[in-house]
C-alpha atoms as a PDB file:
ATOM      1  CA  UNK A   1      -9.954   4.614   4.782  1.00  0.00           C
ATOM      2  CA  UNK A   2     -10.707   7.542   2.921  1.00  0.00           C
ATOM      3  CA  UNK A   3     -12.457   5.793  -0.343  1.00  0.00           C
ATOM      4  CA  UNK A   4      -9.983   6.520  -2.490  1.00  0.00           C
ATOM      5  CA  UNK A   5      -8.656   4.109  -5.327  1.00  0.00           C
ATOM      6  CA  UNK A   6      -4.983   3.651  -5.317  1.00  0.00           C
ATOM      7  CA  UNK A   7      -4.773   2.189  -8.718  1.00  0.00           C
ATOM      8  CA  UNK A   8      -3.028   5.024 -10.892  1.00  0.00           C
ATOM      9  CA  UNK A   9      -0.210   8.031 -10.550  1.00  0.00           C
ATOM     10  CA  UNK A  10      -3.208  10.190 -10.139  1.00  0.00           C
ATOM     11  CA  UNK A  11      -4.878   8.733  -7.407  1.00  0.00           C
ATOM     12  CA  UNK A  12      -1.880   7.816  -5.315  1.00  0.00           C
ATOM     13  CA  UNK A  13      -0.511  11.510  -6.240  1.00  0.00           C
ATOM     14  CA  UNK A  14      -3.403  12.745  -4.697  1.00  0.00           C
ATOM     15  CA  UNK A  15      -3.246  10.363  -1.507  1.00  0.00           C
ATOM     16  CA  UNK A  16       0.370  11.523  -0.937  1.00  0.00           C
ATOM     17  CA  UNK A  17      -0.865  15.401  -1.650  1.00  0.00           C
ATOM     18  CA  UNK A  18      -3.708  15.162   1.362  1.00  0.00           C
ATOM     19  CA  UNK A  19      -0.957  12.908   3.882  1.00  0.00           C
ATOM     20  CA  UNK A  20       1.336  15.690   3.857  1.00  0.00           C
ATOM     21  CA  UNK A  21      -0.157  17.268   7.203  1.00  0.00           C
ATOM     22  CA  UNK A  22      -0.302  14.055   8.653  1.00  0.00           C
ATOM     23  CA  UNK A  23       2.569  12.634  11.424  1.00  0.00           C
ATOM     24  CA  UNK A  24       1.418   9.092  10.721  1.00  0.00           C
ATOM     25  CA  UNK A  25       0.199   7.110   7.258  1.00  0.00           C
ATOM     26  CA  UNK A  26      -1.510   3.511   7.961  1.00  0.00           C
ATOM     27  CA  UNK A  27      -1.952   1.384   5.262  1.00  0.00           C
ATOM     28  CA  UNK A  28      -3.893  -1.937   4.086  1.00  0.00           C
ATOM     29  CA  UNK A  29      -4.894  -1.270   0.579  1.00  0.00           C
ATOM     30  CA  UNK A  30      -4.866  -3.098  -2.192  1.00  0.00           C
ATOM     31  CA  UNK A  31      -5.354  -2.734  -5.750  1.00  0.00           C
ATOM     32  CA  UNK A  32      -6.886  -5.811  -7.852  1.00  0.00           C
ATOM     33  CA  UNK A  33      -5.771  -4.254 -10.871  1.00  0.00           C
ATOM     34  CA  UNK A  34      -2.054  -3.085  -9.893  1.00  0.00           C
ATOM     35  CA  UNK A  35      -0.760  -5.272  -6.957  1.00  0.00           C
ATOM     36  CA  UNK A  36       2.438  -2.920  -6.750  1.00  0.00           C
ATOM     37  CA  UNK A  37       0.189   0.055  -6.484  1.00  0.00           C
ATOM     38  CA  UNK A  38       0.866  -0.069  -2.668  1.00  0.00           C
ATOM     39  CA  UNK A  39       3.960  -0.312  -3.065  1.00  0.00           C
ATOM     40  CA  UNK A  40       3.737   2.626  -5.664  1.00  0.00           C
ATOM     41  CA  UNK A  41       1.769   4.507  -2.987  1.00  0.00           C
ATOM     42  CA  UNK A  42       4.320   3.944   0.078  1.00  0.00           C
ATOM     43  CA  UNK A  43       7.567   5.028  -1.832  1.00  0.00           C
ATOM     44  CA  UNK A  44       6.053   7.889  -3.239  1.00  0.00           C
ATOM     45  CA  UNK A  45       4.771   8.895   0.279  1.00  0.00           C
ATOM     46  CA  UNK A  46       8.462   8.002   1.896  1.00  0.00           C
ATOM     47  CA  UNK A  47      10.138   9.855  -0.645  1.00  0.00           C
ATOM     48  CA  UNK A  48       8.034  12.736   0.488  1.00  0.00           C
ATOM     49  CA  UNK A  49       8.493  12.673   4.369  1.00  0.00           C
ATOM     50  CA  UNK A  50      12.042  11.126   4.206  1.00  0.00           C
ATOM     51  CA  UNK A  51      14.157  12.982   6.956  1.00  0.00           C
ATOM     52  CA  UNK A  52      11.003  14.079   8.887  1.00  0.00           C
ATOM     53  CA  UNK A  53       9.782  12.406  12.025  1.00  0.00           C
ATOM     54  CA  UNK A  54       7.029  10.990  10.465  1.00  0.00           C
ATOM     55  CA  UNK A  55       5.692   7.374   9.881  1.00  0.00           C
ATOM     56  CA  UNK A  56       4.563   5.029   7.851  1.00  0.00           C
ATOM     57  CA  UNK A  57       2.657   2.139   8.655  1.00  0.00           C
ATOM     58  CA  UNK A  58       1.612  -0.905   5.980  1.00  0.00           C
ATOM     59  CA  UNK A  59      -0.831  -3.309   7.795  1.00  0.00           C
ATOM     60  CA  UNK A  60      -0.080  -6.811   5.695  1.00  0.00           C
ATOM     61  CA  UNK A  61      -2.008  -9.949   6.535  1.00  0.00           C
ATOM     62  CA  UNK A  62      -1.475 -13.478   7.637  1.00  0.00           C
ATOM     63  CA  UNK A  63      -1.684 -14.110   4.064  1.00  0.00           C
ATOM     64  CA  UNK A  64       2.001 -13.469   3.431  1.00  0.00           C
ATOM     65  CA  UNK A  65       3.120 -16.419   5.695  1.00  0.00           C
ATOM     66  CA  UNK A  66       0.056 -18.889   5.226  1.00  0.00           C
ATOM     67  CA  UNK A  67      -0.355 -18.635   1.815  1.00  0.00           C
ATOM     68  CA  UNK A  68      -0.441 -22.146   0.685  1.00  0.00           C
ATOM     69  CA  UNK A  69      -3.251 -23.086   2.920  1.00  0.00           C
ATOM     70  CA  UNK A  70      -5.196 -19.903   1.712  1.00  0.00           C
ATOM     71  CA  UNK A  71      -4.725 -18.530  -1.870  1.00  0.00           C
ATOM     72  CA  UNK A  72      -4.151 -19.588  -4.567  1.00  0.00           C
ATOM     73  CA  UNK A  73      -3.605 -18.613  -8.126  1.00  0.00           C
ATOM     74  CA  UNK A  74      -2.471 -15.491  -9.852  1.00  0.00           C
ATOM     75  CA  UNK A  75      -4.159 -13.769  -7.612  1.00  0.00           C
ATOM     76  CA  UNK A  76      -3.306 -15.069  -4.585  1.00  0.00           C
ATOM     77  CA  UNK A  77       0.737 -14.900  -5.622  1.00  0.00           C
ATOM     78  CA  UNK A  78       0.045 -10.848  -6.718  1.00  0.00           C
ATOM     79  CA  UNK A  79      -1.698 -10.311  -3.644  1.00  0.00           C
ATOM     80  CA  UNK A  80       0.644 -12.235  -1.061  1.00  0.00           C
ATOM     81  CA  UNK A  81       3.924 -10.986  -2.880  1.00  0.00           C
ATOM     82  CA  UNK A  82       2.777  -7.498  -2.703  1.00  0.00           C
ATOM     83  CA  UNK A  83       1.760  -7.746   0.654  1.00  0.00           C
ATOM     84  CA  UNK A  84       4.951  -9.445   1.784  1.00  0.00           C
END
């Protein structure tokens, strides 16, 4: 976690700018106001490091498979779909 918001070009620009030393990215966020932002973030990132040994790892939840019994509503189908 490094506090950063991941909800514009800017921000995930930046993210991607400070990642380049790094062998391995881990990821979990999310981004109320774009659900695709992580999505955004991650293929900007592999599109950086693609060809290097280098990796990227997105942490999803239990969400994606159990969704029914836990979300529900916009929401819930942004944040599971994005996720997934």
């Amino acid at each position: 976690s490094n506090g950063y918001s991941i909800d514009t070009k800017t921000e995930r620009d930046r993210i991607v700018r400070e990642a380049q030393d790094c062998d391995v990215f881990i990821s979990n966020a999310f981004s109320d106001e774009n659900p695709w932002a992580q999505t955004e973030l991650l293929f900007d990132l592999w599109q950086v490091w693609r060809g290097l040994n280098k990796r990227i790892i997105l942490i999803s939840s239990s969400n994606t498979h159990r969704w029914e019994k836990i979300m529900h509503g916009t929401r819930g189908i942004q944040y599971r779909t994005a996720k997934h």
